[in-house]
Protein backbone atom coordinates (compact mmCIF):
# COMPACT_ATOMS: atom_id res chain seq x y z
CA UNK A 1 86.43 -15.60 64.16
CA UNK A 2 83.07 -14.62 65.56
CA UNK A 3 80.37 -16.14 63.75
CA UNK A 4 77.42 -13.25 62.17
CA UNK A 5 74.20 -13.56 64.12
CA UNK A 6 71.46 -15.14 62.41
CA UNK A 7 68.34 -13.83 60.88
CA UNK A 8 66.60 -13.96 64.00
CA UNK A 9 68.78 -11.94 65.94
CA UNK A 10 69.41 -9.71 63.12
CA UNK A 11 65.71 -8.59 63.33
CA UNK A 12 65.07 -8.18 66.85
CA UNK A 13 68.58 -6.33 66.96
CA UNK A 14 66.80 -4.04 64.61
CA UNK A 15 68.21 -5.07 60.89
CA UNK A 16 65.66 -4.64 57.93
CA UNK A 17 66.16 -7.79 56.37
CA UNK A 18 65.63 -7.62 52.44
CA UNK A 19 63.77 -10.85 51.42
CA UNK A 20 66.60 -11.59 48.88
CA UNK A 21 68.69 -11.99 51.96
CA UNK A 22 70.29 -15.92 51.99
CA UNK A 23 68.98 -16.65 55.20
CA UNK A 24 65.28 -15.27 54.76
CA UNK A 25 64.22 -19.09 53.89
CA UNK A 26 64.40 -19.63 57.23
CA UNK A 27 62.09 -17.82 58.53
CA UNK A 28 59.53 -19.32 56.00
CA UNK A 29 61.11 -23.01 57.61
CA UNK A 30 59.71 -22.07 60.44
CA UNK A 31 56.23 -20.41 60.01
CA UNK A 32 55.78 -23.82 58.26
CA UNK A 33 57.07 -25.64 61.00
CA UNK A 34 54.42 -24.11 63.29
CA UNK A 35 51.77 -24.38 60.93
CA UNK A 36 51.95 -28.22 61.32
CA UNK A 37 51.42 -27.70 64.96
CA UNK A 38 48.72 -25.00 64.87
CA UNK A 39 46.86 -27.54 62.64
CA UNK A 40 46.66 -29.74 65.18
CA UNK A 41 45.68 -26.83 67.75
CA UNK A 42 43.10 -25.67 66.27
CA UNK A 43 41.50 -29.03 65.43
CA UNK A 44 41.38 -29.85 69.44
CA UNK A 45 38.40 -29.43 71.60
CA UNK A 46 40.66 -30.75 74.81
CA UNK A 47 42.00 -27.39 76.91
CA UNK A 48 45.06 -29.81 78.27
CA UNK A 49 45.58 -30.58 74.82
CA UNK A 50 45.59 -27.34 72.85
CA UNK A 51 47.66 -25.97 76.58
CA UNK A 52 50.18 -28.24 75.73
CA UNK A 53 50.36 -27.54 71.75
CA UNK A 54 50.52 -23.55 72.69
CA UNK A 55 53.59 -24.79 75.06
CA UNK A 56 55.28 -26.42 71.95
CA UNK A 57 54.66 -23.51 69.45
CA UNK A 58 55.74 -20.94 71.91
CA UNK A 59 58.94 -23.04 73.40
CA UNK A 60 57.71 -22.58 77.16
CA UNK A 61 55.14 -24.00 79.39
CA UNK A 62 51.66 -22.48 78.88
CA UNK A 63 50.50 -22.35 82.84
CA UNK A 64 47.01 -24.69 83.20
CA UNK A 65 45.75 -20.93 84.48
CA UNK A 66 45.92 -19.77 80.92
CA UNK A 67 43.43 -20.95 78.07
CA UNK A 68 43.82 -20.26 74.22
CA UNK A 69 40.08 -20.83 72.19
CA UNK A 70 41.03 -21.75 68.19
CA UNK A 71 41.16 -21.01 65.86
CA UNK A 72 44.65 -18.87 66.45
CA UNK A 73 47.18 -18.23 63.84
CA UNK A 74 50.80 -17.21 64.37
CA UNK A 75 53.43 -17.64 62.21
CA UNK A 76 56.66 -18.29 64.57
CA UNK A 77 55.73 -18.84 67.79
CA UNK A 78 59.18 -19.13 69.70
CA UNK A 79 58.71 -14.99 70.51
CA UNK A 80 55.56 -15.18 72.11
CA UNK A 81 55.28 -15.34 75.74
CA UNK A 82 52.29 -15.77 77.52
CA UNK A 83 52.42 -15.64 81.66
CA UNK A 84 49.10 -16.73 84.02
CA UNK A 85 45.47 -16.21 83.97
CA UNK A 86 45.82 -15.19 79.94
CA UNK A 87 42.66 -15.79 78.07
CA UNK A 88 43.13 -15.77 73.96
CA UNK A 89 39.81 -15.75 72.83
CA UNK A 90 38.89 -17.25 68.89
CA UNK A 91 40.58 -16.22 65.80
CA UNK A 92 43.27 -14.02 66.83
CA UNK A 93 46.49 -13.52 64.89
CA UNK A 94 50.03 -12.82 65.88
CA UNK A 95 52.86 -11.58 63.86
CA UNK A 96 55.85 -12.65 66.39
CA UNK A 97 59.26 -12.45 64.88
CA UNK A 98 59.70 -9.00 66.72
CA UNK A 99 58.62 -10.44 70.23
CA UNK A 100 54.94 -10.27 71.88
CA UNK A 101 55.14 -10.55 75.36
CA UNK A 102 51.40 -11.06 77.45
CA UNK A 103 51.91 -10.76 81.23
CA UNK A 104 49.84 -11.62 83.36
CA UNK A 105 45.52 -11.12 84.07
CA UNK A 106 45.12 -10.31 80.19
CA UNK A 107 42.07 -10.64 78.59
CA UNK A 108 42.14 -10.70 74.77
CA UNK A 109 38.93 -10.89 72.56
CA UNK A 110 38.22 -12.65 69.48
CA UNK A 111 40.21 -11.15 66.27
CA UNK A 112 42.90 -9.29 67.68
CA UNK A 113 45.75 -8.54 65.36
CA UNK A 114 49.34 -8.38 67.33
CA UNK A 115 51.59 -7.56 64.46
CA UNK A 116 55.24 -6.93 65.43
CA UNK A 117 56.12 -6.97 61.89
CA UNK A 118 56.36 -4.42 58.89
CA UNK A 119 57.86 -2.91 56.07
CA UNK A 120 59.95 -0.11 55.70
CA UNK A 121 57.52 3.05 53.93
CA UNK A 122 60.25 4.30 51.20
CA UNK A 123 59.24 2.01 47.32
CA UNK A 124 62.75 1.01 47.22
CA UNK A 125 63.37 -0.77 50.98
CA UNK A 126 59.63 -1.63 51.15
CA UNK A 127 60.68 -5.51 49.76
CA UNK A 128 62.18 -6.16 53.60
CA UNK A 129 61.13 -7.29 56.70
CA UNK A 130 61.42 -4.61 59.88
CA UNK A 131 60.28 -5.97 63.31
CA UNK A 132 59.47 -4.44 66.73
CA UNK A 133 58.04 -6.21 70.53
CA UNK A 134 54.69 -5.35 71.38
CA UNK A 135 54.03 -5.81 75.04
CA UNK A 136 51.25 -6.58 76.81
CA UNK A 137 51.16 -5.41 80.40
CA UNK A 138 48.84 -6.81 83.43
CA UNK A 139 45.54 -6.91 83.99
CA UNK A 140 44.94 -4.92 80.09
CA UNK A 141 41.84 -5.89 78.09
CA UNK A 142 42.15 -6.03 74.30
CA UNK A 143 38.62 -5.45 72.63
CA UNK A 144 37.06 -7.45 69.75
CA UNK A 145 38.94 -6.90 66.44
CA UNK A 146 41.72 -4.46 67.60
CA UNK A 147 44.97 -4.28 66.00
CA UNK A 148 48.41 -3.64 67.73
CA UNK A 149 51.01 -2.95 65.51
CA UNK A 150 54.62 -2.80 66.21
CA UNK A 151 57.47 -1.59 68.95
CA UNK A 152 53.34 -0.63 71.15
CA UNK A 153 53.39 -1.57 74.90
CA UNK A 154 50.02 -1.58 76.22
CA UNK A 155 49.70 -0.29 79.97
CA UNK A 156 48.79 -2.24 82.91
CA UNK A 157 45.30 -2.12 83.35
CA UNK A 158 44.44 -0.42 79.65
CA UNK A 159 41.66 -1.19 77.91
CA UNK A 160 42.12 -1.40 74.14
CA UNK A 161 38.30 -0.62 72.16
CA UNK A 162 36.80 -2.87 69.72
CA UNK A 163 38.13 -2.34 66.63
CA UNK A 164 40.81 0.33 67.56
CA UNK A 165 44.14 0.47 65.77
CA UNK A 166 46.98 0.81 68.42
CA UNK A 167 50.41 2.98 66.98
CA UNK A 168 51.82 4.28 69.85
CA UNK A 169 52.05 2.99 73.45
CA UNK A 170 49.54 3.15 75.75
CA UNK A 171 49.61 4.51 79.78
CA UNK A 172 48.48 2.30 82.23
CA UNK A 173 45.21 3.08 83.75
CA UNK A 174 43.62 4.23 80.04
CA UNK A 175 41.31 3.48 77.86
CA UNK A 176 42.22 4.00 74.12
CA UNK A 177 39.69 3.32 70.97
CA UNK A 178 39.85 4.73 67.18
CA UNK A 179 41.83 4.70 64.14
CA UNK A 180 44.51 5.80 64.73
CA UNK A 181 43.92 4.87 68.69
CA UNK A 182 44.11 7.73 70.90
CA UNK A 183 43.16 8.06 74.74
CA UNK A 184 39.10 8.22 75.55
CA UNK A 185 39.63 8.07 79.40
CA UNK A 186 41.48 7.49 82.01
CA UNK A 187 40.79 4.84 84.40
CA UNK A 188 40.45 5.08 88.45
């Protein structure tokens, strides 16, 4: 008999996941799991050292091109995937049980929000977890305090504005800013 995927699976196949579900202690195993790590991270001052934490948290190696400045918060990890000349600048959060992928050439400022995670809007499913990927294309530039929220690809080249709140994806070659974000210009 096939065995039923797990929670993890189940919410980047799409399942809203009710946090009465038997299995939704795991993902709380985990966050904690990271946390112990993150601790660590963001108590470094060594660039090899937090490069090789990042590479733990995020189960792949973090390439010496690519540099992380604490403190950072995320609360899995083992989504995230971060490719070469990536710069993560301080206090940035990510929300990664849906998937954040960062290619290559990114540049992201200090308090970025990447939130693949949400609840469902109707009272009586709002008590679940719903998950999306947010991607990250090359070359984009993430301003100071932006928010991305879930199932938003960013273009290659984009420019995300300080303090704008991404909903829907964004073309390559743009530049979006507001709340909700829309497109300001496009780029040559």
């Amino acid at each position: 008999m096939k065995q039923a995927p797990d929670i993890f699976a189940r919410l980047r196949n799409g399942e809203n996941v009710p946090f009465d579900d038997p299995e939704y202690h795991k993902l709380r195993d985990v966050s904690f799991a990271t946390r112990k790590l993150l601790l660590q991270l963001n108590q470094s001052t060594d660039p090899e050292e937090m490069r090789a934490l990042l590479s733990r948290i995020t189960g792949t190696e973090i390439d010496e091109s690519s540099a992380i400045f604490p403190p950072f918060h995320v609360n899995y990890g083992k989504h995230t995937k971060i490719g070469k000349n990536v710069f993560i600048n301080f206090d940035c959060v990510f929300l990664d049980f849906g998937g954040i992928t960062i290619e290559d050439r990114v540049f992201i400022a200090p308090k970025v929000s990447l939130l693949t995670e949400g609840h469902p809007i109707s009272p009586e499913n709002r008590h679940s977890l719903t998950v999306a990927p947010i991607h990250i294309k090359k070359n984009a530039w993430i301003g100071a305090n932006a928010t991305i929220m879930q199932g938003v690809t960013i273009g290659e080249n984009a420019i995300v504005a300080a303090g704008a709140v991404v909903t829907k994806d964004v073309p390559d070659h743009t530049a979006v800013g507001g709340i909700p974000a829309k497109i300001i210009k496009t780029l040559s």
